[in-house]
PDB file of N, CA and C in Angstrom:
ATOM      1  N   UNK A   1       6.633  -7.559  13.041  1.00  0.00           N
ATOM      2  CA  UNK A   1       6.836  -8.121  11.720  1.00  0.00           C
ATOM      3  C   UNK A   1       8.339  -8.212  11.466  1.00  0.00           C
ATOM      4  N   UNK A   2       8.744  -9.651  11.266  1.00  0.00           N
ATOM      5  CA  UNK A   2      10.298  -9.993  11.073  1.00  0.00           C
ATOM      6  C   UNK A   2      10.771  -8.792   9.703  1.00  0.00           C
ATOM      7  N   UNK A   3      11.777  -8.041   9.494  1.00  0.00           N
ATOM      8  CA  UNK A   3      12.438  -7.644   8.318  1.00  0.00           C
ATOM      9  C   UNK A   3      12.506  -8.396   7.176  1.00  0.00           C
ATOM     10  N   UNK A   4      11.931  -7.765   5.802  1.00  0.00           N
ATOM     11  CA  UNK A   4      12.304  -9.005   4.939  1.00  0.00           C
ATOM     12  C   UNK A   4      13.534  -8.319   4.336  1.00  0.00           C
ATOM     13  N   UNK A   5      13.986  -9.432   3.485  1.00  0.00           N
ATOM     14  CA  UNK A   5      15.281  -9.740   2.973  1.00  0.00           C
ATOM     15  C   UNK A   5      15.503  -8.743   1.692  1.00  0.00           C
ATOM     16  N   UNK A   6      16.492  -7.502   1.627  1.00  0.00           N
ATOM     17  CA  UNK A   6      16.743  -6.643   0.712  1.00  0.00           C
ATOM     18  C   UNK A   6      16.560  -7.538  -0.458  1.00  0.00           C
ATOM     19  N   UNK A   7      17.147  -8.576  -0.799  1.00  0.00           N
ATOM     20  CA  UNK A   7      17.298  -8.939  -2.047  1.00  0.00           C
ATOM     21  C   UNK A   7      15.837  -8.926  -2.909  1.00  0.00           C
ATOM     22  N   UNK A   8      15.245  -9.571  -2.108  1.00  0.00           N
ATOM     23  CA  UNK A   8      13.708  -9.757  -2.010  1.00  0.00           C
ATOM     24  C   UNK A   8      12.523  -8.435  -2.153  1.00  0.00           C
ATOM     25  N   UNK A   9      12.689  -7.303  -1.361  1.00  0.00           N
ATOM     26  CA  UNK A   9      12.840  -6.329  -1.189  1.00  0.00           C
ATOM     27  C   UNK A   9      12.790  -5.136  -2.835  1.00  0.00           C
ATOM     28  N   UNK A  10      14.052  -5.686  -3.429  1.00  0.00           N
ATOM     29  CA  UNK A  10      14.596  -5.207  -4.786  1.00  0.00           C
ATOM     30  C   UNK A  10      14.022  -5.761  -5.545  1.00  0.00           C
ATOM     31  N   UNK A  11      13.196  -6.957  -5.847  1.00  0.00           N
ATOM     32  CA  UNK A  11      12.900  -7.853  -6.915  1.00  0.00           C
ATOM     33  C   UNK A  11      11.585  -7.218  -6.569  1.00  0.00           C
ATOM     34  N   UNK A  12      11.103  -7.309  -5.520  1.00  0.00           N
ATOM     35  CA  UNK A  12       9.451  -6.665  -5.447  1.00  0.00           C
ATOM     36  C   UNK A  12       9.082  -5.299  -6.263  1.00  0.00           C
ATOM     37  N   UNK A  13      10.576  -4.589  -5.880  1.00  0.00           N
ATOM     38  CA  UNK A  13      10.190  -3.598  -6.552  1.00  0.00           C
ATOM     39  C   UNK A  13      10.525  -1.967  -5.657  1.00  0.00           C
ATOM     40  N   UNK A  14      10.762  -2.026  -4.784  1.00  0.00           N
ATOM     41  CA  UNK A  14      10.909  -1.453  -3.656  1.00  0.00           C
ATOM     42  C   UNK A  14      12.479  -0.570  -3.834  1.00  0.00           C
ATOM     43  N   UNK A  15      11.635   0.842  -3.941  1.00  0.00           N
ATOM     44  CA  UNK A  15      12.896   1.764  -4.493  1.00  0.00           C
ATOM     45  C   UNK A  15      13.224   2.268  -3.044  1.00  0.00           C
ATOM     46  N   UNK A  16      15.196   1.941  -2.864  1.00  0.00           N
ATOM     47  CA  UNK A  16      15.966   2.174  -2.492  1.00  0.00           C
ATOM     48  C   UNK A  16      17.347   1.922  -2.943  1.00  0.00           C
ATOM     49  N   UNK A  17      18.238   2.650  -2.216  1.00  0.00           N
ATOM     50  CA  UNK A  17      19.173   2.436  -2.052  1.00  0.00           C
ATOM     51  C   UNK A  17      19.971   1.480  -0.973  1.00  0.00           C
ATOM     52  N   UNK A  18      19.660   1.578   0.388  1.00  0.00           N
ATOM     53  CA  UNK A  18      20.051   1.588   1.287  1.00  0.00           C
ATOM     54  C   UNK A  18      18.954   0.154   1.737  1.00  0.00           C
ATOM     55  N   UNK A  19      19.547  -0.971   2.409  1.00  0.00           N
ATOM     56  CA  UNK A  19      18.284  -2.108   2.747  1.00  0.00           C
ATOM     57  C   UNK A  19      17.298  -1.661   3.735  1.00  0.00           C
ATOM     58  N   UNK A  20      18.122  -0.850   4.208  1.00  0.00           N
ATOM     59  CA  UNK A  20      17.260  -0.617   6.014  1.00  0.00           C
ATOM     60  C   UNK A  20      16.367   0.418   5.419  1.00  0.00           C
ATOM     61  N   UNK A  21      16.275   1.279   4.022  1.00  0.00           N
ATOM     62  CA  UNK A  21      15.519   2.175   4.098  1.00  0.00           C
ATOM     63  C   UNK A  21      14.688   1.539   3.375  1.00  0.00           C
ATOM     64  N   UNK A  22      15.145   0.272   2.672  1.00  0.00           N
ATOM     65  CA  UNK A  22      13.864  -0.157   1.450  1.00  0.00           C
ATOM     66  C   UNK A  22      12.895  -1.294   2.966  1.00  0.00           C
ATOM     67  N   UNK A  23      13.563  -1.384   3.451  1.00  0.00           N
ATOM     68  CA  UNK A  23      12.460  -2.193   4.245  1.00  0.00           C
ATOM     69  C   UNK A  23      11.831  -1.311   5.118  1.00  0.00           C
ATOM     70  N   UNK A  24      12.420  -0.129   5.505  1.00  0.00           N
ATOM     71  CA  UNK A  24      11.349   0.996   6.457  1.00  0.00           C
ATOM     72  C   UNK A  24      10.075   1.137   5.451  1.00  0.00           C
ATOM     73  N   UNK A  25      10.637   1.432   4.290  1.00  0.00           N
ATOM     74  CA  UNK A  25       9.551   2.007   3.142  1.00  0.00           C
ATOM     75  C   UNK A  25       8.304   1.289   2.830  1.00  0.00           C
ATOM     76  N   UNK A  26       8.743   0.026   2.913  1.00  0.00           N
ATOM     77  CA  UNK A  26       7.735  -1.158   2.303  1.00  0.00           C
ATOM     78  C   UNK A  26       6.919  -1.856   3.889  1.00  0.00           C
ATOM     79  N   UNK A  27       7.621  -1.488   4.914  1.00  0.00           N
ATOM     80  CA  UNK A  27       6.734  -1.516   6.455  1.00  0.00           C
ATOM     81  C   UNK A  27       5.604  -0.283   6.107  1.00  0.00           C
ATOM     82  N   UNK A  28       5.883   0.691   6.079  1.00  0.00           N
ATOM     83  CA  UNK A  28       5.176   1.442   5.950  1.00  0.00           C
ATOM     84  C   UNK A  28       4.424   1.781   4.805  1.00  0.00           C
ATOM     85  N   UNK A  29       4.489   1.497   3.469  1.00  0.00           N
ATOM     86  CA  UNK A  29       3.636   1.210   2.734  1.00  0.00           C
ATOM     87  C   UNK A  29       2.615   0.218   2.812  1.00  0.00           C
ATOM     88  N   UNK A  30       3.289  -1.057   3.119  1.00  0.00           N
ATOM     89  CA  UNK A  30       2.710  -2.138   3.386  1.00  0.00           C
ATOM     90  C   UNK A  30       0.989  -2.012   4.949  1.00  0.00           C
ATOM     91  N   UNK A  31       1.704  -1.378   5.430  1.00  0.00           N
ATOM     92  CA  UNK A  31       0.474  -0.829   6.775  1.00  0.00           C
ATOM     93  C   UNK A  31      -0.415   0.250   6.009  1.00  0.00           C
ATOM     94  N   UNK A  32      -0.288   1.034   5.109  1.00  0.00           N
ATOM     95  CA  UNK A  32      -1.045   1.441   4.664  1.00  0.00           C
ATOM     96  C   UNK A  32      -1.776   1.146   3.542  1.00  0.00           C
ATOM     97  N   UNK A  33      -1.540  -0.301   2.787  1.00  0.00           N
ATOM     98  CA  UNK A  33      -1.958  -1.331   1.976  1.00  0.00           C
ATOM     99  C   UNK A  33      -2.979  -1.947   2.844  1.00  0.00           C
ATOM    100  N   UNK A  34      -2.678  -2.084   4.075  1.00  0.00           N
ATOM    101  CA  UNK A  34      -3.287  -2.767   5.053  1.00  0.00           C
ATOM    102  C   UNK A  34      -4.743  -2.417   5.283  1.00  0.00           C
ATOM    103  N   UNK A  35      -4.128  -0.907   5.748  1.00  0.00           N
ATOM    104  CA  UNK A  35      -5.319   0.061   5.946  1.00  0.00           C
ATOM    105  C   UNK A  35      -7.044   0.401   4.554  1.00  0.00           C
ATOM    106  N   UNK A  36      -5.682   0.610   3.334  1.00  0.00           N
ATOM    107  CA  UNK A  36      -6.962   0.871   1.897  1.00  0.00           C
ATOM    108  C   UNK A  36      -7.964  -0.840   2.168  1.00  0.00           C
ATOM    109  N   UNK A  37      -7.447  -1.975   2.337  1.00  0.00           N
ATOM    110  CA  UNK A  37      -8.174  -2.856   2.386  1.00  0.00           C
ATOM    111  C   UNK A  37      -9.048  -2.902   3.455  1.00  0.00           C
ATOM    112  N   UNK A  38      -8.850  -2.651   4.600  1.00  0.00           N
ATOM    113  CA  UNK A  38     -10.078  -2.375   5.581  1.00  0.00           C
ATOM    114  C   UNK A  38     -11.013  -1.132   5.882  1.00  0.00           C
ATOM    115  N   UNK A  39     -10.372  -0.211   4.610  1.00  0.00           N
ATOM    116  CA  UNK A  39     -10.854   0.926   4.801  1.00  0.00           C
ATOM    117  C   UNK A  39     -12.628   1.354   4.532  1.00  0.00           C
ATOM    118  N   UNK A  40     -12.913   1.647   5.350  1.00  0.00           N
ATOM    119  CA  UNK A  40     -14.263   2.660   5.137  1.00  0.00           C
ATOM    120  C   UNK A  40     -15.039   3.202   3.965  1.00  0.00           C
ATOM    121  N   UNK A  41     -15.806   3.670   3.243  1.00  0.00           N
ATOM    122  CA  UNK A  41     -16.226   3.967   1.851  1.00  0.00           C
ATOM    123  C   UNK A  41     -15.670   5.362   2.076  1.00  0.00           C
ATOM    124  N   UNK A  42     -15.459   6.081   3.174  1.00  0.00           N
ATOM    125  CA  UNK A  42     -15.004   7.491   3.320  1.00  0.00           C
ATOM    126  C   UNK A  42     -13.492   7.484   3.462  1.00  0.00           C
ATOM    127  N   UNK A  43     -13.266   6.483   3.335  1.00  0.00           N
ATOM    128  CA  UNK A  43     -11.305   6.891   3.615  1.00  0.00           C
ATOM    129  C   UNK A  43     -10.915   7.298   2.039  1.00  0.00           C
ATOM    130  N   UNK A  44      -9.719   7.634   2.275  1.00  0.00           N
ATOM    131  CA  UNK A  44      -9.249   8.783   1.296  1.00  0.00           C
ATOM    132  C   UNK A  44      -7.789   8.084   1.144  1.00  0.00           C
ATOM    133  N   UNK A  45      -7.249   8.474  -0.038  1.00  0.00           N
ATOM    134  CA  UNK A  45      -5.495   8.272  -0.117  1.00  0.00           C
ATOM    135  C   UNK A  45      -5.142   9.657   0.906  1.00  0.00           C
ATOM    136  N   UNK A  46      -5.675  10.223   1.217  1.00  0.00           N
ATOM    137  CA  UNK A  46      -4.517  11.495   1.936  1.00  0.00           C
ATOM    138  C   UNK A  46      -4.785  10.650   3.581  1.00  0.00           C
ATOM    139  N   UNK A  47      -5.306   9.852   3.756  1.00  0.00           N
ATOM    140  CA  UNK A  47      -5.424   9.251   5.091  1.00  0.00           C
ATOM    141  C   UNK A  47      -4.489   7.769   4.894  1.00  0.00           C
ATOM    142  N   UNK A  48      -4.250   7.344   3.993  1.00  0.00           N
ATOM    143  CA  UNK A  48      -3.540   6.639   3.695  1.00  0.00           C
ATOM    144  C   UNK A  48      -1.847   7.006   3.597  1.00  0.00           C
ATOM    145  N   UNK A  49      -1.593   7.752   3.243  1.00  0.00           N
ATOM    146  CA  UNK A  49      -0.573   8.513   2.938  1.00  0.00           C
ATOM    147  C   UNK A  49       0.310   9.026   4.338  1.00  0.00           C
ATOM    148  N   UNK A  50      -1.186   9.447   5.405  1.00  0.00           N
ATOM    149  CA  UNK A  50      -0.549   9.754   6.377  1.00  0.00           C
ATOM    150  C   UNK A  50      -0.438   8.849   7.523  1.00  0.00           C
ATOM    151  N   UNK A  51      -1.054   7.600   7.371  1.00  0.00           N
ATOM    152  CA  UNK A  51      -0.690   6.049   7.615  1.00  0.00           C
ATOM    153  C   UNK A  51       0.706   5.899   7.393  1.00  0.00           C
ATOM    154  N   UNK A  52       1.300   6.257   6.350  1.00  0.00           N
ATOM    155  CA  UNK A  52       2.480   5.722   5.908  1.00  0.00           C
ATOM    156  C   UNK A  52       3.374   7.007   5.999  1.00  0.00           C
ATOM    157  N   UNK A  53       2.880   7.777   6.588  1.00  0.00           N
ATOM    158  CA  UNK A  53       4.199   8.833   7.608  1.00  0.00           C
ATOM    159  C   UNK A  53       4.857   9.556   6.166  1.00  0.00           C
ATOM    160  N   UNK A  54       3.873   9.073   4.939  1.00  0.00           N
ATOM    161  CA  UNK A  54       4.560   9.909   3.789  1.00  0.00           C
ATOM    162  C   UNK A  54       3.947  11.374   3.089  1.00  0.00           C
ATOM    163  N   UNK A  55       4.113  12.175   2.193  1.00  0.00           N
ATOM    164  CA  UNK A  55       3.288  13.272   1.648  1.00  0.00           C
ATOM    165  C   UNK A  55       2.823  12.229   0.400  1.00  0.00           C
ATOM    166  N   UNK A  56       1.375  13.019  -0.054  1.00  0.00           N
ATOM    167  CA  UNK A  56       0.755  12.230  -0.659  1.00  0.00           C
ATOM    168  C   UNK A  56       1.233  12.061  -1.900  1.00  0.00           C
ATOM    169  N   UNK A  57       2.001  12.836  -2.949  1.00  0.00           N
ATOM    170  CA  UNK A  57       3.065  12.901  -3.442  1.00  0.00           C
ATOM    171  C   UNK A  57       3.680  11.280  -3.603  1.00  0.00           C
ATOM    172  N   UNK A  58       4.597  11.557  -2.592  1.00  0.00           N
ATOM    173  CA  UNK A  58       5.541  10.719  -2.003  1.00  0.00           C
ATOM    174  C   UNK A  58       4.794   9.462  -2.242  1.00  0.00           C
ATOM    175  N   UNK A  59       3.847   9.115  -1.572  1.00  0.00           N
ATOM    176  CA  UNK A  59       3.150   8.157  -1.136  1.00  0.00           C
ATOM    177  C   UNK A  59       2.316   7.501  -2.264  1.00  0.00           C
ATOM    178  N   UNK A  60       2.375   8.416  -3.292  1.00  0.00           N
ATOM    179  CA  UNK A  60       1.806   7.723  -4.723  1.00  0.00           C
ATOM    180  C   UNK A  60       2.461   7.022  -5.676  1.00  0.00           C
ATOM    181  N   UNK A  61       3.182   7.866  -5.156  1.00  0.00           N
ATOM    182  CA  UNK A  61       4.551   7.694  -6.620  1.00  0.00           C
ATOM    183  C   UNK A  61       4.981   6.134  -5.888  1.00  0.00           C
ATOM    184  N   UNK A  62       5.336   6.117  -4.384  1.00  0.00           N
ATOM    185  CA  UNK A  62       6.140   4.891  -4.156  1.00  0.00           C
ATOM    186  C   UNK A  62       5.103   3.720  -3.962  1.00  0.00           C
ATOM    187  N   UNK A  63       4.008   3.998  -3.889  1.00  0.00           N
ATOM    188  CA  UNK A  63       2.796   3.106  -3.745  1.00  0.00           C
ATOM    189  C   UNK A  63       2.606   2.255  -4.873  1.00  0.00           C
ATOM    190  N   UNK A  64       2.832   3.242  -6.447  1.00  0.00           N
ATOM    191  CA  UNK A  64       2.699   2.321  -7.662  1.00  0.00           C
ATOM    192  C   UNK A  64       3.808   1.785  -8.395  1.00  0.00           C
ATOM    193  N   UNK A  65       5.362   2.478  -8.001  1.00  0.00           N
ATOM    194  CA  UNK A  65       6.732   1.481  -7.530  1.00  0.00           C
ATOM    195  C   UNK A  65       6.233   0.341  -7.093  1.00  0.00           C
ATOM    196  N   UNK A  66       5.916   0.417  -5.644  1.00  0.00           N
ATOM    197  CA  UNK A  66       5.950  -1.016  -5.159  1.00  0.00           C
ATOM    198  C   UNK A  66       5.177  -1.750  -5.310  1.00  0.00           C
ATOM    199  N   UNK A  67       3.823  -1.076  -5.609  1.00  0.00           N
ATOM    200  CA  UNK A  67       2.283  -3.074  -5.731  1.00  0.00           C
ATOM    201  C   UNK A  67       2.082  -2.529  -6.962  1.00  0.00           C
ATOM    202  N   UNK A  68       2.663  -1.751  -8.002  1.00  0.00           N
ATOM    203  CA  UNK A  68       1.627  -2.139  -9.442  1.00  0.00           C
ATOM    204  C   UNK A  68       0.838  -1.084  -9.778  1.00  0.00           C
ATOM    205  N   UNK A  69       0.199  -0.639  -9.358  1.00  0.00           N
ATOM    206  CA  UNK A  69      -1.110   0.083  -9.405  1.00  0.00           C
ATOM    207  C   UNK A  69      -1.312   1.180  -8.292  1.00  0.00           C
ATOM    208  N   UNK A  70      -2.082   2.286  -8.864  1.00  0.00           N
ATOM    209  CA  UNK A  70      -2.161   3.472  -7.859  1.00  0.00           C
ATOM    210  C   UNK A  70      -2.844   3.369  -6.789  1.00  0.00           C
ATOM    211  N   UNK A  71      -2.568   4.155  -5.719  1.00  0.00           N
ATOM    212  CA  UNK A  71      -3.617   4.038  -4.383  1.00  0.00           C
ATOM    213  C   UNK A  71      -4.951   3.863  -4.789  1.00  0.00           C
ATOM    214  N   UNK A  72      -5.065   5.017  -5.620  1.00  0.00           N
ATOM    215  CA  UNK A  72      -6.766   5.317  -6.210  1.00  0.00           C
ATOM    216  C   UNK A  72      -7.406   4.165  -6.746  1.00  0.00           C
ATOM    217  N   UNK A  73      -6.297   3.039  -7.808  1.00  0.00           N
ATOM    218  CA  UNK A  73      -6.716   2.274  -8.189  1.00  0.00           C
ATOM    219  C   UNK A  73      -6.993   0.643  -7.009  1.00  0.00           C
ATOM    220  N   UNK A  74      -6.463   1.077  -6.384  1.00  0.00           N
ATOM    221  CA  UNK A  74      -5.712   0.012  -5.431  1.00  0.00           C
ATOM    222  C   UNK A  74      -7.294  -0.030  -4.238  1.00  0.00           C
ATOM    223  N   UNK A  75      -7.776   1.290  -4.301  1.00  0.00           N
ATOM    224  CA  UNK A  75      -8.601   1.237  -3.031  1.00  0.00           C
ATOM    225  C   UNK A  75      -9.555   0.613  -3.858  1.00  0.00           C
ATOM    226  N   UNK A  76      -9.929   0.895  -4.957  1.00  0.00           N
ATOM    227  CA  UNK A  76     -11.087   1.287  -6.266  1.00  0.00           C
ATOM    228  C   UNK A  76     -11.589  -0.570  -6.191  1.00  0.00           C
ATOM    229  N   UNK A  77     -10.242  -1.321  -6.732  1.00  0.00           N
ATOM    230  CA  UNK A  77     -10.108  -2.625  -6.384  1.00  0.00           C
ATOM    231  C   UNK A  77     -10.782  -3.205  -5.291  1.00  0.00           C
ATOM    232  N   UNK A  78     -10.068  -2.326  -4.126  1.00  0.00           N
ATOM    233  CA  UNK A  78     -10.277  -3.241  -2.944  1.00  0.00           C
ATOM    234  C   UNK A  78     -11.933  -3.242  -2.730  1.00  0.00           C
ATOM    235  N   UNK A  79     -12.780  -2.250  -2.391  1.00  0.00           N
ATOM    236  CA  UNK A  79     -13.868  -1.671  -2.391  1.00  0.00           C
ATOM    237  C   UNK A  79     -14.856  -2.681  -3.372  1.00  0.00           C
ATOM    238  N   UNK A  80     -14.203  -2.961  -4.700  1.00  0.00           N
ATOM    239  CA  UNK A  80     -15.143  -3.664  -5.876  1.00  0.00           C
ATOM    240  C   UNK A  80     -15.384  -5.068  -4.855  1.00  0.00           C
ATOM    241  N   UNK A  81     -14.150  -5.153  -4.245  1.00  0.00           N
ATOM    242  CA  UNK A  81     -13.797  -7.203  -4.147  1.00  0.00           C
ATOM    243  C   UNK A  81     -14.690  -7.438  -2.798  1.00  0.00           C
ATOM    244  N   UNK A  82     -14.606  -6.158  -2.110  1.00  0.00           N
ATOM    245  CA  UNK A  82     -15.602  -6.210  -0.938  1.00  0.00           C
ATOM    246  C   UNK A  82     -17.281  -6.034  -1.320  1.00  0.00           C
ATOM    247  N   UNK A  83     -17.714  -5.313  -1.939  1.00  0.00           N
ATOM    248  CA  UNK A  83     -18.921  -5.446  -2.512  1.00  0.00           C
ATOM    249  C   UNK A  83     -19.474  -6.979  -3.430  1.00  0.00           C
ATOM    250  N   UNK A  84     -18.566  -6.995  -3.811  1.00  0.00           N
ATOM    251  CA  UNK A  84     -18.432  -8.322  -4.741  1.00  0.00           C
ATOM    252  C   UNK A  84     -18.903  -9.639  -3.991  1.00  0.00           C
ATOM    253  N   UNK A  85     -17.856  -9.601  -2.765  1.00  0.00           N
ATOM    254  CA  UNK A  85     -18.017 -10.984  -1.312  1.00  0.00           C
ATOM    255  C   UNK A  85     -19.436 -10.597  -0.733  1.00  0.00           C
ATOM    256  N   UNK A  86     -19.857  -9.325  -0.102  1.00  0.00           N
ATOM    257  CA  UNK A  86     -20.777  -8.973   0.345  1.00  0.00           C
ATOM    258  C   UNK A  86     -22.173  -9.520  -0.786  1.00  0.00           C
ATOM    259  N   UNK A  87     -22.068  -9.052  -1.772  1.00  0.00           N
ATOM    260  CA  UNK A  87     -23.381  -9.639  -2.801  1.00  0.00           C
ATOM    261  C   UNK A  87     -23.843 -11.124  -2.823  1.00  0.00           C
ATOM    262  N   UNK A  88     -22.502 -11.552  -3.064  1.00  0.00           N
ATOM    263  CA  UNK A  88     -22.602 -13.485  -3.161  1.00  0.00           C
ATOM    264  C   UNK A  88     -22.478 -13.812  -1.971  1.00  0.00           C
ATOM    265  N   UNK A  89     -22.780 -13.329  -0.635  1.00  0.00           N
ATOM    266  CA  UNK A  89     -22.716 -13.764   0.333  1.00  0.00           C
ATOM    267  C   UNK A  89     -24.650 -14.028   0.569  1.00  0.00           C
ATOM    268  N   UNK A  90     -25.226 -12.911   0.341  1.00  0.00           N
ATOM    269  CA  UNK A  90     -26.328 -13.091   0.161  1.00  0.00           C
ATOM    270  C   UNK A  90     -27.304 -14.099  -0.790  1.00  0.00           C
TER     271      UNK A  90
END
């Protein structure tokens, strides 16, 4: 995955200081964004968290910095939109 652009980076929302650390942060958030959406009915934010090489802590706080909304809410979402496709698919 090409680096995106600090500026870009900052407008998203993506707390740093440093570019190289706001784009490590948001690689690795971002893979574990990845993960809550394909995740299992048994996955957990602490499996998420450790996707993203962060403490769960860590990994909350910068999770609803960067997309908006909490892991919890974020999986809660994802889970509805998949049940949702699955129903009207039938």
């Amino acid at each position: 995955m090409p680096r995106p652009c600090p500026a870009a980076l900052a407008a998203f929302g993506v707390p740093a200081r440093r570019w190289e650390t706001r784009a490590d942060l948001f690689q690795l958030l971002d893979r574990a964004r990845a993960f809550l959406d394909q995740a299992p009915n048994g996955t957990s934010i602490e499996d998420a968290a450790r996707i993203a090489n962060l403490s769960q802590h860590h990994f909350a706080h910068r999770f609803q910095e960067t997309f908006g909304a909490s892991p919890a809410a974020y999986l809660r979402a994802s889970l509805l939109d998949r049940a949702k496709s699955m129903l009207l698919e039938k």
